[in-house]
N, C-alpha and C. Protein backbone atom coordinates (compact mmCIF):
# COMPACT_ATOMS: atom_id res chain seq x y z
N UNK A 1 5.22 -40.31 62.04
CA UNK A 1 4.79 -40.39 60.66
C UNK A 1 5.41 -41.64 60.05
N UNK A 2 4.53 -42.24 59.47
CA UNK A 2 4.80 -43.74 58.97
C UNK A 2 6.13 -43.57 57.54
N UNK A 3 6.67 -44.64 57.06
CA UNK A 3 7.49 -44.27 56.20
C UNK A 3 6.39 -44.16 54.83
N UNK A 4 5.30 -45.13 54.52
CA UNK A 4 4.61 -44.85 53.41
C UNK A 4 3.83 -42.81 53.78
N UNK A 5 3.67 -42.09 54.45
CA UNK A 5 3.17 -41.38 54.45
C UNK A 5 4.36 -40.13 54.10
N UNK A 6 5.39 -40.77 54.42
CA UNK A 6 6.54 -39.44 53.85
C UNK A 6 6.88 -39.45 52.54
N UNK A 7 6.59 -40.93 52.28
CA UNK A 7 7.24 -41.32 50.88
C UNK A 7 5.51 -40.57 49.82
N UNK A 8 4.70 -40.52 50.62
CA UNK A 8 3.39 -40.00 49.47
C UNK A 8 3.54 -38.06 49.72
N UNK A 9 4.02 -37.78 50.91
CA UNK A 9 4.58 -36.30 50.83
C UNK A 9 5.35 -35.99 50.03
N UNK A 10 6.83 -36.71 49.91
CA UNK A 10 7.58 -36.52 48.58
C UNK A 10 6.80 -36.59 47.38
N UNK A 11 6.34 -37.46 47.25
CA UNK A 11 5.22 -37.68 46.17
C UNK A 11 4.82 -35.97 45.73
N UNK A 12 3.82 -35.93 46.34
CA UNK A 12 3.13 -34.51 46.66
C UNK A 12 4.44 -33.57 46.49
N UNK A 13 5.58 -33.31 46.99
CA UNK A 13 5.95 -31.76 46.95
C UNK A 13 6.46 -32.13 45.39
N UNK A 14 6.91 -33.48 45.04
CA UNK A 14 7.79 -33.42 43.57
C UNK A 14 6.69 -33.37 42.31
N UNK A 15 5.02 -33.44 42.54
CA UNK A 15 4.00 -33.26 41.61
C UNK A 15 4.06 -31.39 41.99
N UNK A 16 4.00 -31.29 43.35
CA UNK A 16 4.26 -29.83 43.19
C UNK A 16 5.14 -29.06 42.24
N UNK A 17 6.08 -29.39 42.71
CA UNK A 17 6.98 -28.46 42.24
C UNK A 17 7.28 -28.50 40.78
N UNK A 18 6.88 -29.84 39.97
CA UNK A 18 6.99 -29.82 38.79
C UNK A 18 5.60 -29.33 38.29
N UNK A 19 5.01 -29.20 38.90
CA UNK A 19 3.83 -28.01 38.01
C UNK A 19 4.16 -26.61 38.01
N UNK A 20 4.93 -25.87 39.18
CA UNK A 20 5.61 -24.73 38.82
C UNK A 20 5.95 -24.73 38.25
N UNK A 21 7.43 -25.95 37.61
CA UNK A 21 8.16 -25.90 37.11
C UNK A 21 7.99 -25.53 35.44
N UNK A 22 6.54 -26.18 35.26
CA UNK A 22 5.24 -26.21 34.27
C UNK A 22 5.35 -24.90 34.05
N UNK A 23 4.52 -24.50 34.76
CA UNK A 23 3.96 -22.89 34.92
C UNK A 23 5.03 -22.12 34.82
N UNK A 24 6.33 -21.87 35.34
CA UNK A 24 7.13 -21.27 34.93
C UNK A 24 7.82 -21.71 33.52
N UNK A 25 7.81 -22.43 33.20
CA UNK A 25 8.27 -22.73 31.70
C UNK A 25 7.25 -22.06 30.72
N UNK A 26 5.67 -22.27 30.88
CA UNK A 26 5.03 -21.56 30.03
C UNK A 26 4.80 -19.77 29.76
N UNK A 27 5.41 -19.59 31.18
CA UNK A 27 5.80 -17.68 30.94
C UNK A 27 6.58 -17.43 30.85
N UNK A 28 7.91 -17.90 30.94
CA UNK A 28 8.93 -18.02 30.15
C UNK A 28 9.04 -17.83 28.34
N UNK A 29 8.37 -19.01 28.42
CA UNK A 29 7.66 -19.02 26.93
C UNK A 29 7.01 -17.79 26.30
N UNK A 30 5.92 -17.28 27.08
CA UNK A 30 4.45 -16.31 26.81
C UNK A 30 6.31 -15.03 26.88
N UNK A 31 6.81 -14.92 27.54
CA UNK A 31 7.62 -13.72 27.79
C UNK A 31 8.63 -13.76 26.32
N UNK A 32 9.03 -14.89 25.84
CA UNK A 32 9.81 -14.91 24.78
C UNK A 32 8.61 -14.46 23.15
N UNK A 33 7.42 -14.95 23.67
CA UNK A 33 6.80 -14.97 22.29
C UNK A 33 6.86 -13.43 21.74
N UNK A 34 6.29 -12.57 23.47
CA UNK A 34 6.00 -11.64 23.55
C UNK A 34 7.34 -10.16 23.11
N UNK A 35 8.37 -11.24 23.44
CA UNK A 35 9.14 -10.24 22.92
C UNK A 35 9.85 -10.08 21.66
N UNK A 36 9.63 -11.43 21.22
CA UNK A 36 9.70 -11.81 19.68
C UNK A 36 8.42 -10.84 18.87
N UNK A 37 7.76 -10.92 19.32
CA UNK A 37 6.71 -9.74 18.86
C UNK A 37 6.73 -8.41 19.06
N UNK A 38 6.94 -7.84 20.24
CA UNK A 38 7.47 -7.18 20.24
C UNK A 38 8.47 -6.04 19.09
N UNK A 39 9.77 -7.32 18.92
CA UNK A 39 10.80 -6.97 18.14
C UNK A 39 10.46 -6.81 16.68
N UNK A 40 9.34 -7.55 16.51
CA UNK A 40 9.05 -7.40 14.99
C UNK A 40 7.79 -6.08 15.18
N UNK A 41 7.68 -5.56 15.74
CA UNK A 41 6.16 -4.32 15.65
C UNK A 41 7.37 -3.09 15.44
N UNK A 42 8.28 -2.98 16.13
CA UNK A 42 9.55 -2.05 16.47
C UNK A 42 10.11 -2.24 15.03
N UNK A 43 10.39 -3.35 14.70
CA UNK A 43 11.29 -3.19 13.15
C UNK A 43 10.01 -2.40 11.90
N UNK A 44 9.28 -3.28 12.57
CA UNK A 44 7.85 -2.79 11.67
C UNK A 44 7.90 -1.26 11.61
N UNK A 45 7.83 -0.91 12.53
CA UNK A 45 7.82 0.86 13.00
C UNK A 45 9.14 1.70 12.29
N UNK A 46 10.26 1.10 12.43
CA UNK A 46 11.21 1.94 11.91
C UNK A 46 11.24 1.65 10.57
N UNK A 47 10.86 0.34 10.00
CA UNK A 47 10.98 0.72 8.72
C UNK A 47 9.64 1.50 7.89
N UNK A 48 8.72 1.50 8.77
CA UNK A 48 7.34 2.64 8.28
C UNK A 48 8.05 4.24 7.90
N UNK A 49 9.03 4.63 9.23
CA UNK A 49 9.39 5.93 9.28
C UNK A 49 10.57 6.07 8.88
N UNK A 50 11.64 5.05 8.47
CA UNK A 50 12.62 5.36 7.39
C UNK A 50 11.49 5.61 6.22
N UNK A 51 10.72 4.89 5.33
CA UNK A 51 9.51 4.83 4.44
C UNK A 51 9.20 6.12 4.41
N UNK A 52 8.88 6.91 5.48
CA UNK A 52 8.66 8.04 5.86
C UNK A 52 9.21 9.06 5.20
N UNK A 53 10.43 9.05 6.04
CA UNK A 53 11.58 9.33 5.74
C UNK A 53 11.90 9.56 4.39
N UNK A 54 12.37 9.37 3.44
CA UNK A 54 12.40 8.98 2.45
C UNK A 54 11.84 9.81 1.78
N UNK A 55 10.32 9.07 1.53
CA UNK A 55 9.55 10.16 0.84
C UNK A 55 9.33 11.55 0.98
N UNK A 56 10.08 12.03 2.17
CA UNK A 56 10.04 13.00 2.39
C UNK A 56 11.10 13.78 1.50
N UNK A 57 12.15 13.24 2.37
CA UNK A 57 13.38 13.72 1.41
C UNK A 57 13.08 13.75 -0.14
N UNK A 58 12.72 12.65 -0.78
CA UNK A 58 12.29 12.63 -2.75
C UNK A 58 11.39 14.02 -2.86
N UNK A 59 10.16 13.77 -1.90
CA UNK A 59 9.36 15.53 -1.64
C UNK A 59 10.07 16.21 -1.79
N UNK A 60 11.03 16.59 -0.96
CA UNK A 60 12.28 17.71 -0.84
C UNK A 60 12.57 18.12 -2.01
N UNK A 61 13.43 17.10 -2.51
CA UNK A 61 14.39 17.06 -3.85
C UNK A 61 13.15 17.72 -5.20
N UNK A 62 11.92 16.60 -5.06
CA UNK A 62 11.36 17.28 -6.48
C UNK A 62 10.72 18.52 -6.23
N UNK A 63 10.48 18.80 -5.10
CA UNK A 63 10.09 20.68 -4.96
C UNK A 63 11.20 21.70 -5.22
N UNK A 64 13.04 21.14 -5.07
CA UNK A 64 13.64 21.91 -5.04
C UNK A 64 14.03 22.07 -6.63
N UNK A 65 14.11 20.36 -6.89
CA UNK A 65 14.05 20.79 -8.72
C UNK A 65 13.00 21.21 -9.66
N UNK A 66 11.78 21.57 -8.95
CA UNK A 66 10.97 22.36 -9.48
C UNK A 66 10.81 23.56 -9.68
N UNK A 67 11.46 24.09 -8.13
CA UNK A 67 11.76 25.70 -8.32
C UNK A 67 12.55 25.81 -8.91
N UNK A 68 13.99 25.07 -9.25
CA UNK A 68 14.95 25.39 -9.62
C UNK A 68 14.48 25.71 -11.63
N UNK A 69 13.44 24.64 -12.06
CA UNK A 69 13.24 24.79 -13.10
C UNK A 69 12.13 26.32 -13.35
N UNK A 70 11.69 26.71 -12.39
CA UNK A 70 10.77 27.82 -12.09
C UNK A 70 11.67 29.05 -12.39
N UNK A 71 12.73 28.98 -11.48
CA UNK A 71 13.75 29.91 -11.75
C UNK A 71 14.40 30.23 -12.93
N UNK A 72 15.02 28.92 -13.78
CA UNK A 72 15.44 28.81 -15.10
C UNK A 72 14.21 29.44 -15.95
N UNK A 73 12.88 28.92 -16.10
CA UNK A 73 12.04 29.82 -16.89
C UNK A 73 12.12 31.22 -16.58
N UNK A 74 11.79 31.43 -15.44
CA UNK A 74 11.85 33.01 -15.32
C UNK A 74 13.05 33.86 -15.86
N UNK A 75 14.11 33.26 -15.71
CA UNK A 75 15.86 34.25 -16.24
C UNK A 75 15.76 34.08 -17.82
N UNK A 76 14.52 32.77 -18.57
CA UNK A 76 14.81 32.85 -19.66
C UNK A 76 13.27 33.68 -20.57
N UNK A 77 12.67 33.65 -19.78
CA UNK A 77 11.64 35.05 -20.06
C UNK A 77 12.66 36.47 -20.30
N UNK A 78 13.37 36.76 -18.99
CA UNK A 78 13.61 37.76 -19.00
C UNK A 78 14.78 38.17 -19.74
N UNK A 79 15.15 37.18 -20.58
CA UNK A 79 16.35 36.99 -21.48
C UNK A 79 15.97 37.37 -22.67
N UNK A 80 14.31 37.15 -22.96
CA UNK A 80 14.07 37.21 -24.49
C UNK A 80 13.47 38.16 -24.37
């Protein structure tokens, strides 16, 4: 093998390998975007169901101070 024909093989494996090198950099990439997205659908999600959350508990509270005012009428019916 001639020396110009090794020197166009090098050629060839170093266009190779820097197109992997390509290609692996861009899913690298696609893998970071993806988990950057990811991370924000997940924050998205927990703060829906703290949100949730929440209103539930305020639910709670104004049903319990409703009966509680339910109760107060009734002891003051039965007062008069």
């Amino acid at each position: 093998m001639s020396e110009n024909q090794q020197i166009e093989q090098f050629r060839e494996l170093i266009e190779y390998y820097q197109k992997r090198l390509e290609i692996q950099k861009l899913r690298l990439k696609k893998q970071h975007d993806l988990r950057k997205n990811a991370e924000k659908l997940f924050h998205k999600n927990l703060e829906k169901e703290y949100q949730l959350f929440l209103n539930h508990i305020h639910n709670k509270i104004n049903n319990h101070k409703q009966e509680i005012n339910n109760i107060k009428n009734q002891m003051n019916q039965l007062e008069s």
